[in-house]
PDB file of N, CA and C in Angstrom:
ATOM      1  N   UNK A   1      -5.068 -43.557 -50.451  1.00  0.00           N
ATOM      2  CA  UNK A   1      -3.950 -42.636 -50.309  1.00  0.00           C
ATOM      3  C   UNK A   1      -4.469 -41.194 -50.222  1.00  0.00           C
ATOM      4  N   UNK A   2      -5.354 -41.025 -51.312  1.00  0.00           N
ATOM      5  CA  UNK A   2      -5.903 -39.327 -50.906  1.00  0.00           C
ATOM      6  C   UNK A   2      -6.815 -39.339 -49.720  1.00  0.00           C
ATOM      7  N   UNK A   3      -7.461 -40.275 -49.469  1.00  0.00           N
ATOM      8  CA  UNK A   3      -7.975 -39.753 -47.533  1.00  0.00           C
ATOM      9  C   UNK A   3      -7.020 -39.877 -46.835  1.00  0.00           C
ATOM     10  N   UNK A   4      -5.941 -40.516 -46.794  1.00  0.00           N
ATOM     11  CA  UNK A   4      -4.725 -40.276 -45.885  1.00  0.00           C
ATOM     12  C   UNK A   4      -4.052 -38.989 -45.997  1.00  0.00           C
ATOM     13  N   UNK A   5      -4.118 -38.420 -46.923  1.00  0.00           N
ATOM     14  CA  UNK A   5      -3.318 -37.197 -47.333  1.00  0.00           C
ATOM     15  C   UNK A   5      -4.482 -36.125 -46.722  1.00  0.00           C
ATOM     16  N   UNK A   6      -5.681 -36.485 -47.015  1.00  0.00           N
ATOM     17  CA  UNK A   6      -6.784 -35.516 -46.778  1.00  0.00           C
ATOM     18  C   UNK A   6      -6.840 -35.446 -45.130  1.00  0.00           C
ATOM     19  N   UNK A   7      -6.756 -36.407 -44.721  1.00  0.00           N
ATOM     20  CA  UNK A   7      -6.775 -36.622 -42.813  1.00  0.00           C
ATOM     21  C   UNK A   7      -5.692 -36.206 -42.495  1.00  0.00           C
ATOM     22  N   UNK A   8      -4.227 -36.286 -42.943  1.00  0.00           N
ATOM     23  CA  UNK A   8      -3.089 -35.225 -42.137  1.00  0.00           C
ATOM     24  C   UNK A   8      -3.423 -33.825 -42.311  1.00  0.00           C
ATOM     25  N   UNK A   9      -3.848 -33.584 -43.499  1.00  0.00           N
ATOM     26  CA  UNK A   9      -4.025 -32.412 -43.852  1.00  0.00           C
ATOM     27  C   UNK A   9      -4.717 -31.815 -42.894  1.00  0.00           C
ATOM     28  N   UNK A  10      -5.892 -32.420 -42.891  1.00  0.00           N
ATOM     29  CA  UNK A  10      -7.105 -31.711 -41.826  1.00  0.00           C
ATOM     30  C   UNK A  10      -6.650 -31.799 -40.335  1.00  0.00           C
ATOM     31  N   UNK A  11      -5.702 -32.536 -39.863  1.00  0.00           N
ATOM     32  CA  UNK A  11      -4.945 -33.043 -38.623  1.00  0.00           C
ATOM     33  C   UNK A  11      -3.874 -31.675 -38.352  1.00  0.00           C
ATOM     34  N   UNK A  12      -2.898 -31.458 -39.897  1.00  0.00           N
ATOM     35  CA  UNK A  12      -2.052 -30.272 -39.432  1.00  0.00           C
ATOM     36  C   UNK A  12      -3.089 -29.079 -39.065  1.00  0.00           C
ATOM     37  N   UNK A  13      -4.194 -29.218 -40.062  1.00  0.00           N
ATOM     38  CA  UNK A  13      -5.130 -27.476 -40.090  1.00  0.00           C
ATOM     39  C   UNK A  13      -5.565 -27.587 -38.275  1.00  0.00           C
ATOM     40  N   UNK A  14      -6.021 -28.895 -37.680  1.00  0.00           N
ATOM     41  CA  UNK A  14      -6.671 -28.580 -36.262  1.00  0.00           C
ATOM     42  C   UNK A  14      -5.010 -28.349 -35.533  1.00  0.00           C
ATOM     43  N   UNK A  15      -4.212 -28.746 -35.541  1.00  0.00           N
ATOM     44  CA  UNK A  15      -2.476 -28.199 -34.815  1.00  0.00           C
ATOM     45  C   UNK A  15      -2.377 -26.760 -34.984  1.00  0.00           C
ATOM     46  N   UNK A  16      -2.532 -26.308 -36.230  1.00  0.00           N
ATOM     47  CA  UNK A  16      -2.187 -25.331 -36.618  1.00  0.00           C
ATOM     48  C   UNK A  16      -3.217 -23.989 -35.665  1.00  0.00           C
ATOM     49  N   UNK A  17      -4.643 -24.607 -35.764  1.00  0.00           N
ATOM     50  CA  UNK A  17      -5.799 -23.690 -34.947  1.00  0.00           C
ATOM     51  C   UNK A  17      -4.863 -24.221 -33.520  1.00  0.00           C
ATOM     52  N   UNK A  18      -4.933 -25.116 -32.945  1.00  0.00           N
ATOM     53  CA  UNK A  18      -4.727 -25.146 -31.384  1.00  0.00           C
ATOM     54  C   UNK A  18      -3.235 -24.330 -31.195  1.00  0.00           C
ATOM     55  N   UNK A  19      -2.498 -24.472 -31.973  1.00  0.00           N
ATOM     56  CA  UNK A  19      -0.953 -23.622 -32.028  1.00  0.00           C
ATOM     57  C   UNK A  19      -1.405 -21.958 -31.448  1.00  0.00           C
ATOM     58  N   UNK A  20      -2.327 -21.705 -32.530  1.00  0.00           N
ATOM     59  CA  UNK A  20      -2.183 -20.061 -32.832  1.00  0.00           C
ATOM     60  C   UNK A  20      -3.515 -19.922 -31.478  1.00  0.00           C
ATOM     61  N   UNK A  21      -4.473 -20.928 -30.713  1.00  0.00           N
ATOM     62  CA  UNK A  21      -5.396 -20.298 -29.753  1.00  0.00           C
ATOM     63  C   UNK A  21      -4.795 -20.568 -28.787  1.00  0.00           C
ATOM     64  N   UNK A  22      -3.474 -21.336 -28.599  1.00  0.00           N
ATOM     65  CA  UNK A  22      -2.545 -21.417 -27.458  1.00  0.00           C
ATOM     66  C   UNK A  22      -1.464 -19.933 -26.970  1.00  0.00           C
ATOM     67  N   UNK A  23      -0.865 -19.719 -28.782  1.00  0.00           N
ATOM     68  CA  UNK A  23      -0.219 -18.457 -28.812  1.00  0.00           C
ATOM     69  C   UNK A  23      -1.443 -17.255 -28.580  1.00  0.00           C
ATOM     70  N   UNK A  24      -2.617 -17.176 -28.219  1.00  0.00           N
ATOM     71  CA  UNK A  24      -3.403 -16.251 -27.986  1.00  0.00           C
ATOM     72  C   UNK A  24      -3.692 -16.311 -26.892  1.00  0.00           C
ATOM     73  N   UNK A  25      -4.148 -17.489 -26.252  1.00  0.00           N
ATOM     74  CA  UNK A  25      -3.904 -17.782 -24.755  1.00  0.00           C
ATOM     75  C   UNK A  25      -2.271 -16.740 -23.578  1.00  0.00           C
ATOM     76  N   UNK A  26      -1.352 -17.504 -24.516  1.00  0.00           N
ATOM     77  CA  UNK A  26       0.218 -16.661 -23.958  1.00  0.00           C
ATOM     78  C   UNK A  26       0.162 -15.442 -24.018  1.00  0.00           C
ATOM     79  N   UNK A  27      -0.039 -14.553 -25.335  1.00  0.00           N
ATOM     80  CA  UNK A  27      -0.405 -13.286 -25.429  1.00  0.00           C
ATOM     81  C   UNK A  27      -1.247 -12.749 -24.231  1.00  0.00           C
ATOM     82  N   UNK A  28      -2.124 -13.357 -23.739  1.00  0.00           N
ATOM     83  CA  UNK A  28      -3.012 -13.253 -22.662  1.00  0.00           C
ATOM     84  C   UNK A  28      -2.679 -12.860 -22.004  1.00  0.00           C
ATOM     85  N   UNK A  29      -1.760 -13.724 -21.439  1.00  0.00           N
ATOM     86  CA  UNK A  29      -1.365 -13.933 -19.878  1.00  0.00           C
ATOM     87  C   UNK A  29      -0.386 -13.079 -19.626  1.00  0.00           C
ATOM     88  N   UNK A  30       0.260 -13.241 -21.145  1.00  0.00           N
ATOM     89  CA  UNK A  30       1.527 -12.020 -21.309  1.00  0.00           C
ATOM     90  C   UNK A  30       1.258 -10.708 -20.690  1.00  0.00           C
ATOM     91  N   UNK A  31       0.334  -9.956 -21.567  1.00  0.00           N
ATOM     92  CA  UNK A  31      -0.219  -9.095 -21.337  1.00  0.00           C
ATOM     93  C   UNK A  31      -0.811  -8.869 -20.003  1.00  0.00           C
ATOM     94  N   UNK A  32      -1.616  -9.776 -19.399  1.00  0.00           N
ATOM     95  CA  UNK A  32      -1.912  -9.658 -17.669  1.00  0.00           C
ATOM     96  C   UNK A  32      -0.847  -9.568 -16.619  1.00  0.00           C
ATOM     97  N   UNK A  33       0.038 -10.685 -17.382  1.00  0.00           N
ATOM     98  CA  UNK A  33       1.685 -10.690 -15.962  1.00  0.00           C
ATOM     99  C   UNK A  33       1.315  -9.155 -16.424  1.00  0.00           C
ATOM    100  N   UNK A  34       2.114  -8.605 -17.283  1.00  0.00           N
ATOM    101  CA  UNK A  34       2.609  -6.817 -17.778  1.00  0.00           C
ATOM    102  C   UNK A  34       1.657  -6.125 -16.754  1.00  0.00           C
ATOM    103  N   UNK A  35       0.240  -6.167 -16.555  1.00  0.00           N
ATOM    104  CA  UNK A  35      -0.468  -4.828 -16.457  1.00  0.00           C
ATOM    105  C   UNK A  35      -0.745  -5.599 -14.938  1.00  0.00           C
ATOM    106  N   UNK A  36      -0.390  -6.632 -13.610  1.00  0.00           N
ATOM    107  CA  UNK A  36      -0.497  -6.866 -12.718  1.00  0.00           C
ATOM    108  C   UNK A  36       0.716  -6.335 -12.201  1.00  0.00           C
ATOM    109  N   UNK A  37       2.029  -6.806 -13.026  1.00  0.00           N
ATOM    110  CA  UNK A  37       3.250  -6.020 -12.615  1.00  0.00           C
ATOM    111  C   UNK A  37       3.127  -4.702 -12.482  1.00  0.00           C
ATOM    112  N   UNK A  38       2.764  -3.954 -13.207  1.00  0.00           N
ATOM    113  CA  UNK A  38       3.135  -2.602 -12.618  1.00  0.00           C
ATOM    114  C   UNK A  38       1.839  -1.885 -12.246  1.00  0.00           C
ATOM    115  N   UNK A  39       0.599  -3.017 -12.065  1.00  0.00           N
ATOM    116  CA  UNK A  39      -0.533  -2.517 -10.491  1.00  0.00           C
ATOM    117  C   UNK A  39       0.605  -2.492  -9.801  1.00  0.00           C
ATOM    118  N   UNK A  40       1.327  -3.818  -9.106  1.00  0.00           N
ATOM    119  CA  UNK A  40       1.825  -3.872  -8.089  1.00  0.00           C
ATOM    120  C   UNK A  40       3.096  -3.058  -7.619  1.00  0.00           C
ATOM    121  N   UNK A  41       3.798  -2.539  -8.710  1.00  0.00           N
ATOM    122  CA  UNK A  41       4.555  -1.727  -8.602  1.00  0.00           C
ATOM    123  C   UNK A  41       3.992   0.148  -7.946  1.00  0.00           C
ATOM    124  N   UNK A  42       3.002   0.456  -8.478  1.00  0.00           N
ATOM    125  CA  UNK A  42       1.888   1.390  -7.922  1.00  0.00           C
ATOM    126  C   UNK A  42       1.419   1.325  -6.422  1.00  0.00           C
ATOM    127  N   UNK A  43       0.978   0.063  -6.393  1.00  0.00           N
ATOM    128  CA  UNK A  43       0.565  -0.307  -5.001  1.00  0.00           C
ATOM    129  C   UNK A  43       2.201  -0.001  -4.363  1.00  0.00           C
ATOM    130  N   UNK A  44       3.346  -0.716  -4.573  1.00  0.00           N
ATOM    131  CA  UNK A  44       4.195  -0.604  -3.656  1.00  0.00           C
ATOM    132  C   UNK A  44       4.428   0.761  -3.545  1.00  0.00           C
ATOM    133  N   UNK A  45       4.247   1.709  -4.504  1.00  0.00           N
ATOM    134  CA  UNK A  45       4.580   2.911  -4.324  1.00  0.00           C
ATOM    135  C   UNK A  45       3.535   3.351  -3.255  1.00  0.00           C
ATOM    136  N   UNK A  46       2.733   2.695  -3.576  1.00  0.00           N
ATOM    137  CA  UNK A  46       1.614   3.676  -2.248  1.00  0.00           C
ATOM    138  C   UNK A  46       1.185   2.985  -0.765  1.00  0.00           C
ATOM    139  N   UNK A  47       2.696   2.016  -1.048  1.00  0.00           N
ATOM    140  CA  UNK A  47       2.865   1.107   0.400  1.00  0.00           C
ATOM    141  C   UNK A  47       3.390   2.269   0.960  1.00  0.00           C
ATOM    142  N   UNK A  48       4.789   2.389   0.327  1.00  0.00           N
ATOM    143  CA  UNK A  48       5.944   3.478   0.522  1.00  0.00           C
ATOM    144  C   UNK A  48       5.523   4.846   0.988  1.00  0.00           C
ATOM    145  N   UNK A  49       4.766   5.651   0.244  1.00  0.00           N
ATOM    146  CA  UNK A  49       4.375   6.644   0.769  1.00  0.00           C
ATOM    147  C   UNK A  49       3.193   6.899   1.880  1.00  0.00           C
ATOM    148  N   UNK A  50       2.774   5.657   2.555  1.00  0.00           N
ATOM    149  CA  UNK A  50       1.430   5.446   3.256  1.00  0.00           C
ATOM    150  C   UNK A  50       2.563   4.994   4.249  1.00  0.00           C
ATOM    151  N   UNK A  51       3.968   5.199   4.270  1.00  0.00           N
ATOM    152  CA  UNK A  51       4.599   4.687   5.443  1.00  0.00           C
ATOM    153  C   UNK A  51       5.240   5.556   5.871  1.00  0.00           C
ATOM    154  N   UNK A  52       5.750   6.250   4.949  1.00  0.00           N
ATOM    155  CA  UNK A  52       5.891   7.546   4.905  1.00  0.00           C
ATOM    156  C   UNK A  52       5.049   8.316   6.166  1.00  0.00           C
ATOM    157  N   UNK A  53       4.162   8.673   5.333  1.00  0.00           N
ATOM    158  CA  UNK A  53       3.361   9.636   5.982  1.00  0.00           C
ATOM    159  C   UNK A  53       2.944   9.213   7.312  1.00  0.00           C
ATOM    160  N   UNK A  54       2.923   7.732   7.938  1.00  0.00           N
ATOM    161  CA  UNK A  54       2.492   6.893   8.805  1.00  0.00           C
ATOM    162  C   UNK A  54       3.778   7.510   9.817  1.00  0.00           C
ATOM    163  N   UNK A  55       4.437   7.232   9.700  1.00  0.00           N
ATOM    164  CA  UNK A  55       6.161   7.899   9.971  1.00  0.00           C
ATOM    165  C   UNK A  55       5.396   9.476  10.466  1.00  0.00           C
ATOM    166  N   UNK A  56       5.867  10.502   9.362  1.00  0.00           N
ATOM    167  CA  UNK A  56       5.233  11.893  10.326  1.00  0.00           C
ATOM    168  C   UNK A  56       4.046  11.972  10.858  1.00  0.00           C
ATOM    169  N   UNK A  57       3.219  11.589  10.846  1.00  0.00           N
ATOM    170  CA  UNK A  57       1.878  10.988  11.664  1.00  0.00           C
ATOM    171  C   UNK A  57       2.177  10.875  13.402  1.00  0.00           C
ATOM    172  N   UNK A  58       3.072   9.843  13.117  1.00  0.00           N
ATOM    173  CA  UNK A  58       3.480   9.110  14.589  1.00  0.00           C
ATOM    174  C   UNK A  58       4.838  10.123  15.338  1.00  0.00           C
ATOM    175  N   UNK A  59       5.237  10.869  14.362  1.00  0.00           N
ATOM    176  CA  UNK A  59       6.497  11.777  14.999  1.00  0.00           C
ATOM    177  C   UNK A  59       5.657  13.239  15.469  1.00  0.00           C
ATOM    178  N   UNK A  60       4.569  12.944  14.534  1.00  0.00           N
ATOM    179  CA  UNK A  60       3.583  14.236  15.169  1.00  0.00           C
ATOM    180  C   UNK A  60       2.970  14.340  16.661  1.00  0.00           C
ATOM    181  N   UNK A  61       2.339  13.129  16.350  1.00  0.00           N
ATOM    182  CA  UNK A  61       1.497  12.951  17.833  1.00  0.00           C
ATOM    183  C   UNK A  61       2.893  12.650  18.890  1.00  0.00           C
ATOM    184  N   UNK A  62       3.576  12.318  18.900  1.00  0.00           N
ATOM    185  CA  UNK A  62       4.572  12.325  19.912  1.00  0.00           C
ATOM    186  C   UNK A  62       5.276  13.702  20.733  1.00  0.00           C
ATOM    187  N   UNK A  63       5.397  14.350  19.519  1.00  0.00           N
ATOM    188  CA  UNK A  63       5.475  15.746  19.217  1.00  0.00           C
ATOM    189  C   UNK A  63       4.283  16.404  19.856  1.00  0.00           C
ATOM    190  N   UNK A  64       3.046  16.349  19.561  1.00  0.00           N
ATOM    191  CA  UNK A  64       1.858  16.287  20.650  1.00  0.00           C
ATOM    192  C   UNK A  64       2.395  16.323  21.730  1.00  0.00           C
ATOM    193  N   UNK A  65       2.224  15.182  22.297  1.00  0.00           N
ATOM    194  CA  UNK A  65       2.023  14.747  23.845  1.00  0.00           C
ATOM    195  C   UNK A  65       3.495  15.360  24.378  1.00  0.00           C
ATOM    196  N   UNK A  66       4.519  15.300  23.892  1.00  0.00           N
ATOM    197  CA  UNK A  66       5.312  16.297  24.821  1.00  0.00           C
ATOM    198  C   UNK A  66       4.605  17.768  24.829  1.00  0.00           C
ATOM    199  N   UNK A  67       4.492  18.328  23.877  1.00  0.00           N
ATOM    200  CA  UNK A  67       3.736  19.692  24.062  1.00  0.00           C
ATOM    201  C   UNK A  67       2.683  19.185  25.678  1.00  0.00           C
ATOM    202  N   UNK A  68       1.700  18.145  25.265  1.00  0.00           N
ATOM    203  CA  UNK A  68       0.913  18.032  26.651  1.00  0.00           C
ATOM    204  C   UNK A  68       1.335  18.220  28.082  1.00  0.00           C
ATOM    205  N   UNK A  69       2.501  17.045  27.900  1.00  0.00           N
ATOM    206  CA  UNK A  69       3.203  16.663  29.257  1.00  0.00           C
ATOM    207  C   UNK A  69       3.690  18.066  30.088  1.00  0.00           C
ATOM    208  N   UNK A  70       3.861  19.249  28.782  1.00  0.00           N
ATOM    209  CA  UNK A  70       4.791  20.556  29.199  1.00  0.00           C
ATOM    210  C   UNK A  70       4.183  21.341  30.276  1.00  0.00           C
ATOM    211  N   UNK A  71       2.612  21.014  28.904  1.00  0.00           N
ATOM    212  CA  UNK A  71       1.647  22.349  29.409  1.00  0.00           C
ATOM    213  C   UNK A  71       0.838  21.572  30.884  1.00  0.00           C
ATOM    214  N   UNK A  72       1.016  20.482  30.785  1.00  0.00           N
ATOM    215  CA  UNK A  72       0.431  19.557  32.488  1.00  0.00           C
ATOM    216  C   UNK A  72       0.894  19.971  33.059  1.00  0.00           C
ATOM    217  N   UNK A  73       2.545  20.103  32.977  1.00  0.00           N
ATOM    218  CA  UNK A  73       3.477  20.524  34.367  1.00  0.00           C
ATOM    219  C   UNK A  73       3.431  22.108  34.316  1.00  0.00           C
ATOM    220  N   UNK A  74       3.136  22.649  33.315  1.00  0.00           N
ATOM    221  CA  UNK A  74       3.151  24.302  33.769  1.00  0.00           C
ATOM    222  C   UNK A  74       1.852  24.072  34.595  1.00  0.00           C
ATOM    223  N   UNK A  75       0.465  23.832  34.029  1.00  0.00           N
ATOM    224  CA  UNK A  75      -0.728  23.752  34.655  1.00  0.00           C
ATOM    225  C   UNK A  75      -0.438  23.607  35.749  1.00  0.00           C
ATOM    226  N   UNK A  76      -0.021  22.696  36.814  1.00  0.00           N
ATOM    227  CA  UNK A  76       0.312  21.769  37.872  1.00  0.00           C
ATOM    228  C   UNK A  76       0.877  22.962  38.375  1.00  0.00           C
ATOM    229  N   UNK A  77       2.462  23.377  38.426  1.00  0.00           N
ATOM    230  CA  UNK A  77       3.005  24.399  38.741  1.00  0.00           C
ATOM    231  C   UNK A  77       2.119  25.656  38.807  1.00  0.00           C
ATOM    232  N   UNK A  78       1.560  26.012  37.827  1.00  0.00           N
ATOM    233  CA  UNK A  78       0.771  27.649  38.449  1.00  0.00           C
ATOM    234  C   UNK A  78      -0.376  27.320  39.483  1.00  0.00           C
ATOM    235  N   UNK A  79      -0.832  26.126  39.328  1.00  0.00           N
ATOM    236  CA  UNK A  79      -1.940  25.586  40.364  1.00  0.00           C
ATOM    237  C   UNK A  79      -1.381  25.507  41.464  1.00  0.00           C
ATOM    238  N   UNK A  80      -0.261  25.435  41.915  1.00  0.00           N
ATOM    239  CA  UNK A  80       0.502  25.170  43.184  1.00  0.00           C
ATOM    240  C   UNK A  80       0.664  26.477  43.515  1.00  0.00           C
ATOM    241  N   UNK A  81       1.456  27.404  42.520  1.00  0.00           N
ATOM    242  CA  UNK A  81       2.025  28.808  43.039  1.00  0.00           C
ATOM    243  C   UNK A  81       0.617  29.353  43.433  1.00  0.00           C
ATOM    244  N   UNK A  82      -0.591  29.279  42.955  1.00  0.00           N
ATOM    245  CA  UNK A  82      -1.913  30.127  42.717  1.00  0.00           C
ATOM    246  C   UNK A  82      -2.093  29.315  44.352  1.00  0.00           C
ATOM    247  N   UNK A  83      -2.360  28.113  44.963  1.00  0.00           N
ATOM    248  CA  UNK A  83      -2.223  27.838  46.094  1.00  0.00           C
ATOM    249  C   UNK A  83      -1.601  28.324  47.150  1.00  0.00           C
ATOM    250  N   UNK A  84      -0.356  28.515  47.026  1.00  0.00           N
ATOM    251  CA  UNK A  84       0.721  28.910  47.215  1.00  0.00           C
ATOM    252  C   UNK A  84       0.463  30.097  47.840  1.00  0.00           C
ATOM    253  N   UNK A  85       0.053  31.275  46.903  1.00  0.00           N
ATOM    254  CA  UNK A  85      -0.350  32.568  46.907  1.00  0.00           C
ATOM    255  C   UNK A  85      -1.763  32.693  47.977  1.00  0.00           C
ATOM    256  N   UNK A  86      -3.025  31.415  47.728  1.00  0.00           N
ATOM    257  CA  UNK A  86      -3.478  31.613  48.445  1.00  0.00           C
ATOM    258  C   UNK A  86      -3.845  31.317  49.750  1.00  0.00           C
ATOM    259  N   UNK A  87      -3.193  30.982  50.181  1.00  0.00           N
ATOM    260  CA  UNK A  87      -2.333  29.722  51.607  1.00  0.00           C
ATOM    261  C   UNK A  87      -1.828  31.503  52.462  1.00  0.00           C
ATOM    262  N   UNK A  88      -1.089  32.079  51.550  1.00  0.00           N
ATOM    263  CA  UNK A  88      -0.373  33.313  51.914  1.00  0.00           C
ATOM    264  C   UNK A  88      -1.271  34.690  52.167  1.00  0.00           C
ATOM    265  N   UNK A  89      -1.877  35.072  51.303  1.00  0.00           N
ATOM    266  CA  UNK A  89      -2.963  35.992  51.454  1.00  0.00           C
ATOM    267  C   UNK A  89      -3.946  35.110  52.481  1.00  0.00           C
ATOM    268  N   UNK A  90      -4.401  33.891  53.072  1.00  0.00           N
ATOM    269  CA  UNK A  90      -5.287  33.722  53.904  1.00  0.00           C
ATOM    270  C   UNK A  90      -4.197  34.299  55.255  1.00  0.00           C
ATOM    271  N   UNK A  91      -2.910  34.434  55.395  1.00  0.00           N
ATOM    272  CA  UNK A  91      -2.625  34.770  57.048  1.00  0.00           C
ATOM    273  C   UNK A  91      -2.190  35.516  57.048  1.00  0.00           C
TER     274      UNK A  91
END
């Protein structure tokens, strides 16, 4: 009867260790979900503002190339009149 009593005993004490290195395990993970969640919350913030800025980036250079297209057709145009002019002064 007392090694039966002595073997649950020692049976609850190994439950009792696997209980509390399981609840340390959870704590774990606990703690990792927590500090992956709000990496990823960071990251989305710097999805957001990297789209952002991706956004005036692309409204810029567009913004560009009309400026280009302007100064092509003025170019083009004074190259013609400057022709133009000298077509006229040759007769």
């Amino acid at each position: 009867m007392k090694y039966l009593l002595s073997e649950k005993s020692k049976q609850n004490c190994d439950l009792v260790d696997e209980m509390n290195r399981s609840k340390r395990v959870i704590d774990e993970k606990q703690f990792e979900a927590g500090r992956l969640r709000e990496e990823s919350i960071v990251k989305g913030d710097q999805v957001t503002d990297l789209r952002n800025n991706q956004s005036k980036i692309e409204h810029e250079i567009e913004t560009v190339k009309v400026q280009r297209a302007e100064m092509w057709r003025e170019i083009t145009h004074l190259k013609e009149v400057n022709d133009k002019k000298s077509l006229e002064a040759g007769h």
